[in-house]
N, C-alpha and C. Protein backbone atom coordinates (compact mmCIF):
# COMPACT_ATOMS: atom_id res chain seq x y z
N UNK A 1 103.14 119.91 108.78
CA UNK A 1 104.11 118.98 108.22
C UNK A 1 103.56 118.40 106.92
N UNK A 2 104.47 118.70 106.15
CA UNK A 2 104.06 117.97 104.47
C UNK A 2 104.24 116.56 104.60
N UNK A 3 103.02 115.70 103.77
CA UNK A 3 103.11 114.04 103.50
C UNK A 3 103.62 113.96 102.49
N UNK A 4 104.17 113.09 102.22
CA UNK A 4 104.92 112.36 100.69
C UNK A 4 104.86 112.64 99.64
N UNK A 5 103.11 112.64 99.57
CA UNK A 5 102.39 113.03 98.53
C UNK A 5 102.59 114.56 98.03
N UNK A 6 102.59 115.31 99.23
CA UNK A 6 102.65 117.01 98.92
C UNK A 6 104.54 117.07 98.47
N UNK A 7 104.93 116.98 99.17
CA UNK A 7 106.64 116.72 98.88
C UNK A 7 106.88 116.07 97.62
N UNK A 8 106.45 114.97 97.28
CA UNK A 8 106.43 115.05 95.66
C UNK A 8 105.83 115.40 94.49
N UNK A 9 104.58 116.49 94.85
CA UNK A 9 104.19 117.11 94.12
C UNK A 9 104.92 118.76 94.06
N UNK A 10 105.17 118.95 92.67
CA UNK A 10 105.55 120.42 92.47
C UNK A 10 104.57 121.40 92.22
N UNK A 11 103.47 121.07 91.37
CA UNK A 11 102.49 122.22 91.31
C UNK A 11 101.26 121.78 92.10
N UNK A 12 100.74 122.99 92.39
CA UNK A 12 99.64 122.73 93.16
C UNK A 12 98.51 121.74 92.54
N UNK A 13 97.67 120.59 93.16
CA UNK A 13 96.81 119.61 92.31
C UNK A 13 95.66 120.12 92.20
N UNK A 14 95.45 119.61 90.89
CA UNK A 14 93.49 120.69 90.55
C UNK A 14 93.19 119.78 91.40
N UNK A 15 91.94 120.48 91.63
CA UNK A 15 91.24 119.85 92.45
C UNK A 15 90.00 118.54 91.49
N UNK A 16 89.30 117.72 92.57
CA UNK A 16 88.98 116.74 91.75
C UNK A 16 87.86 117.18 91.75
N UNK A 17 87.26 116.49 90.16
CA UNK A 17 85.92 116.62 89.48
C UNK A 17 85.25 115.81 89.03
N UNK A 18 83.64 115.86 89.67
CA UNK A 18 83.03 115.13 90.17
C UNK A 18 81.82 114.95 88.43
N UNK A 19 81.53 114.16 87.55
CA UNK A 19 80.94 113.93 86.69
C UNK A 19 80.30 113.22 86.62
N UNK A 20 78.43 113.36 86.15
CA UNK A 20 77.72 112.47 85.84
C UNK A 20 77.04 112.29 84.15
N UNK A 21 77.06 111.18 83.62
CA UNK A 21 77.16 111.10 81.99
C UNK A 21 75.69 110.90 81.71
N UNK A 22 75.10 111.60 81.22
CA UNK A 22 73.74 111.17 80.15
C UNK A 22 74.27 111.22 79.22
N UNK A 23 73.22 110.50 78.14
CA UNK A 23 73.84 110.76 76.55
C UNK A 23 72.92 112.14 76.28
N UNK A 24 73.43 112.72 75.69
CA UNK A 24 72.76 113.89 74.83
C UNK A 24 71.67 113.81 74.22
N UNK A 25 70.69 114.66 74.56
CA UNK A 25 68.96 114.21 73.73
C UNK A 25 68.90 115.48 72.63
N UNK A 26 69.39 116.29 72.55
CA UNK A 26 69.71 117.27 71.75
C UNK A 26 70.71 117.40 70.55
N UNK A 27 71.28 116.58 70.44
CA UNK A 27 72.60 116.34 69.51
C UNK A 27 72.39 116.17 68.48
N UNK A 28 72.95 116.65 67.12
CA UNK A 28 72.68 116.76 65.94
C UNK A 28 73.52 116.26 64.87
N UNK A 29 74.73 116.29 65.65
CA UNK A 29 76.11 115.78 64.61
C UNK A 29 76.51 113.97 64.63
N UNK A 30 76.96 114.08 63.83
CA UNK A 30 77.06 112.01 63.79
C UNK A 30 77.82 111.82 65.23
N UNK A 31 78.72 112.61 65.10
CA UNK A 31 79.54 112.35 66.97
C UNK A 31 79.60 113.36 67.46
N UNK A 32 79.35 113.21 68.98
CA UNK A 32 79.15 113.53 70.24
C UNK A 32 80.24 113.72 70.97
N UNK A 33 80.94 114.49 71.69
CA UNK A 33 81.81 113.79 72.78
C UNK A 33 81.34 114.77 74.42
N UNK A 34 81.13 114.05 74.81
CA UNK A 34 80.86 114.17 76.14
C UNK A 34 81.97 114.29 77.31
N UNK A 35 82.64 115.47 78.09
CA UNK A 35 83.32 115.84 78.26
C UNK A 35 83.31 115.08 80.04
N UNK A 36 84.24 114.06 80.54
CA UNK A 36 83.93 113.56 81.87
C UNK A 36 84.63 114.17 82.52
N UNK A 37 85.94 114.95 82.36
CA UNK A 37 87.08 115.66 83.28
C UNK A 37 88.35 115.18 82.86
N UNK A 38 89.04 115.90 83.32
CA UNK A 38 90.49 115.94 82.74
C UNK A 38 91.23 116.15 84.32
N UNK A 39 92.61 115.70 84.41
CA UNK A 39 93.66 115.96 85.33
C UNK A 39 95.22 116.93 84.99
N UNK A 40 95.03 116.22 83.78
CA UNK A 40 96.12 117.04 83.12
C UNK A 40 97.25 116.13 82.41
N UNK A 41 96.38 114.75 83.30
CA UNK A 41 97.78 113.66 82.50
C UNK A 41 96.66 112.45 82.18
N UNK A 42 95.50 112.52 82.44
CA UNK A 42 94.13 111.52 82.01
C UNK A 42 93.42 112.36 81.31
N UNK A 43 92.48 111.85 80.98
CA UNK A 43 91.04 112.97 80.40
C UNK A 43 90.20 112.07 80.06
N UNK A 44 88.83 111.70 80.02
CA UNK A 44 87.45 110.96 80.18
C UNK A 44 86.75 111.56 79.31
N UNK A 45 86.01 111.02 78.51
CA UNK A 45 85.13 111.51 77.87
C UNK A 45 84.11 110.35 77.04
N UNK A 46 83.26 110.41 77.07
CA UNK A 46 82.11 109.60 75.82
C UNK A 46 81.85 110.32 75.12
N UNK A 47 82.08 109.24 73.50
CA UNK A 47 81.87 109.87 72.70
C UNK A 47 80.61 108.86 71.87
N UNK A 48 79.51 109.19 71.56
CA UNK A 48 78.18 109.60 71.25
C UNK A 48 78.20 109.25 70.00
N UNK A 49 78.08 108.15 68.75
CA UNK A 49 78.30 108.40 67.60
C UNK A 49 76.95 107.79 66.90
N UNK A 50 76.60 108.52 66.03
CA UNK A 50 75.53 107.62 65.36
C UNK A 50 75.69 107.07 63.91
N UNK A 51 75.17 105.64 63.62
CA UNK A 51 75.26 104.75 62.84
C UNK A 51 75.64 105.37 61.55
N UNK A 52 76.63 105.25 60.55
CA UNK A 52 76.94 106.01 59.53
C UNK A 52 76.81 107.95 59.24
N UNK A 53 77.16 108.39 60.36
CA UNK A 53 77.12 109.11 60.22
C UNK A 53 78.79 110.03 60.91
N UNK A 54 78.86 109.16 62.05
CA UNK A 54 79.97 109.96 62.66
C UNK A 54 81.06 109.07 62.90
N UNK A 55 81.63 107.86 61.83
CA UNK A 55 82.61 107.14 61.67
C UNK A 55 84.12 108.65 61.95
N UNK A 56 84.90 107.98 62.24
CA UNK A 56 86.02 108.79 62.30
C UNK A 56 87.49 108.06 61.00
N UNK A 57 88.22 108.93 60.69
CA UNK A 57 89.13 108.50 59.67
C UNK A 57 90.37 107.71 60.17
N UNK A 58 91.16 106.94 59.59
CA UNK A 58 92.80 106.49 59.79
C UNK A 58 93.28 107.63 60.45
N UNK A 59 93.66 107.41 61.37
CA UNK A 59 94.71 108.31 62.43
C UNK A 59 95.82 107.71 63.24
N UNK A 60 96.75 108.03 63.54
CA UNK A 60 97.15 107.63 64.75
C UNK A 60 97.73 109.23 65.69
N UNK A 61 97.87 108.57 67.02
CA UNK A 61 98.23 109.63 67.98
C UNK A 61 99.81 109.31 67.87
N UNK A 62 100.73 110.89 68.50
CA UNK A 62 102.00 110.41 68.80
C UNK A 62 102.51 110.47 70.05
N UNK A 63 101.89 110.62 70.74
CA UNK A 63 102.29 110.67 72.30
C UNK A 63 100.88 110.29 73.70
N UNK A 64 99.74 109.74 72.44
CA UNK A 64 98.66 109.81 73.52
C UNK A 64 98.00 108.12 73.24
N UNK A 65 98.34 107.72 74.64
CA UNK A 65 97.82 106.53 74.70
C UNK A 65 95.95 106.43 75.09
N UNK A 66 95.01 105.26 74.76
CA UNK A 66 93.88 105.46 74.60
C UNK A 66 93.23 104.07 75.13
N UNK A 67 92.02 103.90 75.65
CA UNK A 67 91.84 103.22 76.02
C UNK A 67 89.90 103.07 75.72
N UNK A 68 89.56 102.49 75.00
CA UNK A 68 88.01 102.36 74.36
C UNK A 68 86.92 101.39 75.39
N UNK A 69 86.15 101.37 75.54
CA UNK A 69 85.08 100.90 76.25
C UNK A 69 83.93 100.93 76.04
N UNK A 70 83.17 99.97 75.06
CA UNK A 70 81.42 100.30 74.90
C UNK A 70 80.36 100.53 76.13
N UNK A 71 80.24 101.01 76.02
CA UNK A 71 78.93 101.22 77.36
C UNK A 71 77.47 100.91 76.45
N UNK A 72 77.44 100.91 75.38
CA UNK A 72 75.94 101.09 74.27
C UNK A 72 76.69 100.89 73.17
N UNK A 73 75.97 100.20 72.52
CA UNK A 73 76.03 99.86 71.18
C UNK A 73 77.46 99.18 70.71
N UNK A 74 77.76 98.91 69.79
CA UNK A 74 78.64 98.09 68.99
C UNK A 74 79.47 98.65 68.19
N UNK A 75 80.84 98.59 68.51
CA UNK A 75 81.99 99.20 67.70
C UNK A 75 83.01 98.31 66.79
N UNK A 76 83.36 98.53 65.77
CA UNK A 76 84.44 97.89 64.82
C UNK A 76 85.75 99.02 65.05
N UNK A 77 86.79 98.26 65.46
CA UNK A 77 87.84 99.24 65.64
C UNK A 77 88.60 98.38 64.18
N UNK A 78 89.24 99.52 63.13
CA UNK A 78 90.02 99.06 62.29
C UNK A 78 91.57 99.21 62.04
N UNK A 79 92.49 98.81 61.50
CA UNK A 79 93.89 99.53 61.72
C UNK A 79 94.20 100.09 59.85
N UNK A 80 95.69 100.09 60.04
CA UNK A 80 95.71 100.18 58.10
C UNK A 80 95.60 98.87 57.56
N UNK A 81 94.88 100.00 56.33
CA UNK A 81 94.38 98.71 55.28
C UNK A 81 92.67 98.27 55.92
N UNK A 82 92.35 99.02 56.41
CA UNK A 82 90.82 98.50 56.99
C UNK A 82 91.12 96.91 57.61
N UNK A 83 92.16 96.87 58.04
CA UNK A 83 92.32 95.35 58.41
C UNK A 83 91.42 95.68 60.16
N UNK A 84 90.44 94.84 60.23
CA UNK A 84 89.61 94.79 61.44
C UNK A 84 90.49 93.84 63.18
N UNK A 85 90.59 95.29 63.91
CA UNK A 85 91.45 95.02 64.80
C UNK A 85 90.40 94.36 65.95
N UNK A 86 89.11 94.93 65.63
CA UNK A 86 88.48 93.74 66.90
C UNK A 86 86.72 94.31 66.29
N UNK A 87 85.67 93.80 66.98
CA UNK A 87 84.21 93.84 66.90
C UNK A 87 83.85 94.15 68.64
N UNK A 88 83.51 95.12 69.19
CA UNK A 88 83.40 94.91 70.14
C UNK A 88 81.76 95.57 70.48
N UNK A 89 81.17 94.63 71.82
CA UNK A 89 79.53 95.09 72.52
C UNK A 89 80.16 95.71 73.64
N UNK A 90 78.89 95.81 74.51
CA UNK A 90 78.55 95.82 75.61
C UNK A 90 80.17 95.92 76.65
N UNK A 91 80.61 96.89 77.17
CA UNK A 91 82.08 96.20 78.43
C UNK A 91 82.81 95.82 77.21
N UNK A 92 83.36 95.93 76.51
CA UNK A 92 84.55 95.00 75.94
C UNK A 92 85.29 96.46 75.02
N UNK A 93 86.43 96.47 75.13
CA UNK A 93 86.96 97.44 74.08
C UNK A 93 88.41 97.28 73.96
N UNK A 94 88.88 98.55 73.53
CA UNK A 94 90.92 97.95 72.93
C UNK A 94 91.05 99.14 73.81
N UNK A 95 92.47 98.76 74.09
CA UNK A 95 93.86 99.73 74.78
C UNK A 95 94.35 100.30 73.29
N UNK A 96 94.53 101.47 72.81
CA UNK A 96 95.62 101.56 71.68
C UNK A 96 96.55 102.45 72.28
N UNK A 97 98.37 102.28 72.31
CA UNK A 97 99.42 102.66 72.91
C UNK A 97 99.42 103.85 71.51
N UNK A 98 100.45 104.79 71.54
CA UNK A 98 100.56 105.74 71.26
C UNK A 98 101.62 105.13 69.79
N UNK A 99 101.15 105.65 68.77
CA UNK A 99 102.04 105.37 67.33
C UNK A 99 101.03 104.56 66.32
N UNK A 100 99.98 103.58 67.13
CA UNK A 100 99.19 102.69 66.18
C UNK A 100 98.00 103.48 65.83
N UNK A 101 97.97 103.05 64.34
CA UNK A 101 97.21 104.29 63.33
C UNK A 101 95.88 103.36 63.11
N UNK A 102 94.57 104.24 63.23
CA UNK A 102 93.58 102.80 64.12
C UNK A 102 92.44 104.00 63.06
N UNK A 103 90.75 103.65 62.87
CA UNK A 103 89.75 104.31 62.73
C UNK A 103 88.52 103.48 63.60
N UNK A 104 87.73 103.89 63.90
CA UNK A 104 86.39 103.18 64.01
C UNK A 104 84.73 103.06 63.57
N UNK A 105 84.31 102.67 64.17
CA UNK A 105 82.55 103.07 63.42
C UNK A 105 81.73 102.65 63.85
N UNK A 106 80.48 103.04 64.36
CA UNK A 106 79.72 102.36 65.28
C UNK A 106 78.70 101.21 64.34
N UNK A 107 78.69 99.95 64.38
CA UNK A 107 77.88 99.09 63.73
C UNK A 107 76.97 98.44 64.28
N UNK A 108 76.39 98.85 65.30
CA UNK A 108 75.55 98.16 66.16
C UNK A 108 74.23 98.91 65.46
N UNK A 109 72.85 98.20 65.90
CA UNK A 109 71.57 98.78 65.66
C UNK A 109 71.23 100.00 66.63
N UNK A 110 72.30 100.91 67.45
CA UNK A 110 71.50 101.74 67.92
C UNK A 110 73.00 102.67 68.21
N UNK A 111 72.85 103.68 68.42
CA UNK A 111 73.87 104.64 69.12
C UNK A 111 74.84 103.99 69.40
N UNK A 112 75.75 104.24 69.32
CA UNK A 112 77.19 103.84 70.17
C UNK A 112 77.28 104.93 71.00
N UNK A 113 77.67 104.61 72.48
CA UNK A 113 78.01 105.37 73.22
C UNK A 113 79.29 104.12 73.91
N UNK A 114 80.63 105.04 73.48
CA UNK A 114 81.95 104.42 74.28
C UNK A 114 82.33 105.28 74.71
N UNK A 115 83.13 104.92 76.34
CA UNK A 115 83.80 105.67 76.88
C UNK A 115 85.37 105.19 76.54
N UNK A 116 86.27 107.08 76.35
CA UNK A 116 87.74 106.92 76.19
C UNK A 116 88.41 107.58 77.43
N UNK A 117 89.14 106.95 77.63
CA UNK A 117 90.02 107.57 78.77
C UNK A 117 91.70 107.55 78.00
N UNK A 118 92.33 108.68 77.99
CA UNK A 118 93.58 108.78 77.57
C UNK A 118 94.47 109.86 78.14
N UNK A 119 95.66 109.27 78.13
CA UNK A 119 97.01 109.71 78.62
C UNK A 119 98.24 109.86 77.91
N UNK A 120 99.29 110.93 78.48
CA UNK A 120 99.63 111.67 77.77
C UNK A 120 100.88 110.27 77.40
N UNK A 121 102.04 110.30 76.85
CA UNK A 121 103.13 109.38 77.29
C UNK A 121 104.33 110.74 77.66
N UNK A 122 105.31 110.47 78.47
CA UNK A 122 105.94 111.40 78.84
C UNK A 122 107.29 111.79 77.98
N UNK A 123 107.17 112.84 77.83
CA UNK A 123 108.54 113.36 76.88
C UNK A 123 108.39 113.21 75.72
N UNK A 124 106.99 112.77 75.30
CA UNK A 124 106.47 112.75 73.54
C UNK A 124 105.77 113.49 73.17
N UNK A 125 106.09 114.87 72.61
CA UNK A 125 104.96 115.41 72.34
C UNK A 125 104.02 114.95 71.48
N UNK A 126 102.78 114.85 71.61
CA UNK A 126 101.32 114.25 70.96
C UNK A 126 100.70 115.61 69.99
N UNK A 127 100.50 114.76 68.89
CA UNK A 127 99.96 115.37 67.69
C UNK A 127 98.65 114.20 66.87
N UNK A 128 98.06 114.80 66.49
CA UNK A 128 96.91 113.89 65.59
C UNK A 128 97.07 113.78 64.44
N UNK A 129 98.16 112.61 63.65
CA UNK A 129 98.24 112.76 62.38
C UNK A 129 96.94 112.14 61.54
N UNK A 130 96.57 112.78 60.87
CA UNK A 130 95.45 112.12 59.65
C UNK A 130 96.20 111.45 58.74
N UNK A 131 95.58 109.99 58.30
CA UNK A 131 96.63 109.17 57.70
C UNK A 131 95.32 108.80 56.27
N UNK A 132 93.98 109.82 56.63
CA UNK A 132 92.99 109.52 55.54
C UNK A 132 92.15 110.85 56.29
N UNK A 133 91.12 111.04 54.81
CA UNK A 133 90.65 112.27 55.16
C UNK A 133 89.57 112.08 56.15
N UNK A 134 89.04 113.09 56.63
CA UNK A 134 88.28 112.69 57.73
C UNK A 134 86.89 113.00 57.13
N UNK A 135 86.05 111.92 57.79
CA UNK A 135 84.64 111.80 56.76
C UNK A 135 83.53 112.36 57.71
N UNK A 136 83.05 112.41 57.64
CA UNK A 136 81.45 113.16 57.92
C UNK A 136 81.51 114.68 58.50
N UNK A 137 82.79 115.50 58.03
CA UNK A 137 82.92 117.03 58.96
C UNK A 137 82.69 116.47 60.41
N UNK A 138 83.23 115.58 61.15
CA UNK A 138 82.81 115.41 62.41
C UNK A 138 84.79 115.06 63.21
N UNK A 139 85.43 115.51 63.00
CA UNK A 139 87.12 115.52 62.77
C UNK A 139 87.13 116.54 64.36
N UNK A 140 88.68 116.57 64.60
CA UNK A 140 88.52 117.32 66.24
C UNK A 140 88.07 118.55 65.69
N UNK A 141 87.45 118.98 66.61
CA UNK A 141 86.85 120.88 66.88
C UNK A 141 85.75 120.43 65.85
N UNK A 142 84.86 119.49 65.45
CA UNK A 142 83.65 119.82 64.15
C UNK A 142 82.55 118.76 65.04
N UNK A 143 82.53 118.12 66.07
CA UNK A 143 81.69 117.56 66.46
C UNK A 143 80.42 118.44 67.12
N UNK A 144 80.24 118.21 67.69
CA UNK A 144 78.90 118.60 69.03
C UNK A 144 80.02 118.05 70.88
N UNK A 145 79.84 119.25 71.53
CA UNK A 145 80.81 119.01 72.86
C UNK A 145 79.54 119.36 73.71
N UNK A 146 79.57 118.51 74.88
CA UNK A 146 78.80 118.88 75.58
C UNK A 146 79.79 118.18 77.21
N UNK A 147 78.82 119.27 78.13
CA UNK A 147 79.96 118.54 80.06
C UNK A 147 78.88 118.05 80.78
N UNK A 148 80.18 116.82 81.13
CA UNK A 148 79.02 116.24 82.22
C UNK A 148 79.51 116.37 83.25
N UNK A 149 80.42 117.06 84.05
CA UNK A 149 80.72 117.25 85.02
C UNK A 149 79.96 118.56 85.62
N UNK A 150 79.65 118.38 87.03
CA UNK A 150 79.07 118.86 87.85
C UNK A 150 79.38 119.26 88.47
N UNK A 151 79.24 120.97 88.72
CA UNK A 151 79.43 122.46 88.84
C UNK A 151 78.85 122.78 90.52
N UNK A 152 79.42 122.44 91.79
CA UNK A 152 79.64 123.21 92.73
C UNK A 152 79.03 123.88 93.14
């Protein structure tokens, strides 16, 4: 007999994946992203950035909501116009909903390591518009990828 859960699911559910995060001791590029698992409608990851080197450009998402979290080091999240949307340490970070055109940069004295968790919004398809060029060759597909999920 099917539960609720199976009855309202239509495709079969991946199965769940189990991840543990080091930062990277090998890494070479200003940012990092560290791969925690994906579902298909979440996805986890830390991303690894070092001090002037792996700032990211004006962007916004169009269908993917985001959610920032320092674990290490110190982040400046900015919006347009470099207008400074927050300073954040240790535990503290921003929600950004899907449409707001945001950059960041790690300003702390050591590594930034934040974790992002983001989701899709439904019936929007999501695209990455660049709203400024992207600075250090470190833009999607030019970073350093590495998994921390654990292989069975």
């Amino acid at each position: 007999m099917a539960t609720a859960v199976q009855e309202a699911t239509t495709d079969k559910p991946r199965k769940p994946q189990i991840f543990k995060y080091t930062k990277p001791t090998d890494a070479k590029a200003g940012k990092s992203i560290v791969n925690l698992g994906t579902s298909g409608l979440i996805r986890g990851a830390v991303q690894v950035v070092k001090k002037g080197s792996g700032d990211n450009n004006l962007h916004l998402h169009t269908g993917m909501d985001g959610m920032w979290m320092v674990l290490k080091g110190e982040v400046t999240f900015y919006g347009e116009n470099d207008e400074i949307l927050g300073v954040f340490g240790e535990y503290e970070g921003i929600v950004m909903p899907h449409g707001n055109s945001y950059w960041f940069a790690s300003t702390g004295d050591v590594d930034l390591e934040i974790l992002q968790a983001v989701t899709w919004a439904p019936g929007i398809e999501d695209k990455r518009v660049d709203l400024a060029e992207q600075k250090f060759e470190i833009g999607p597909g030019k970073g350093e990828y590495f998994d921390a999920r654990v292989r069975g």
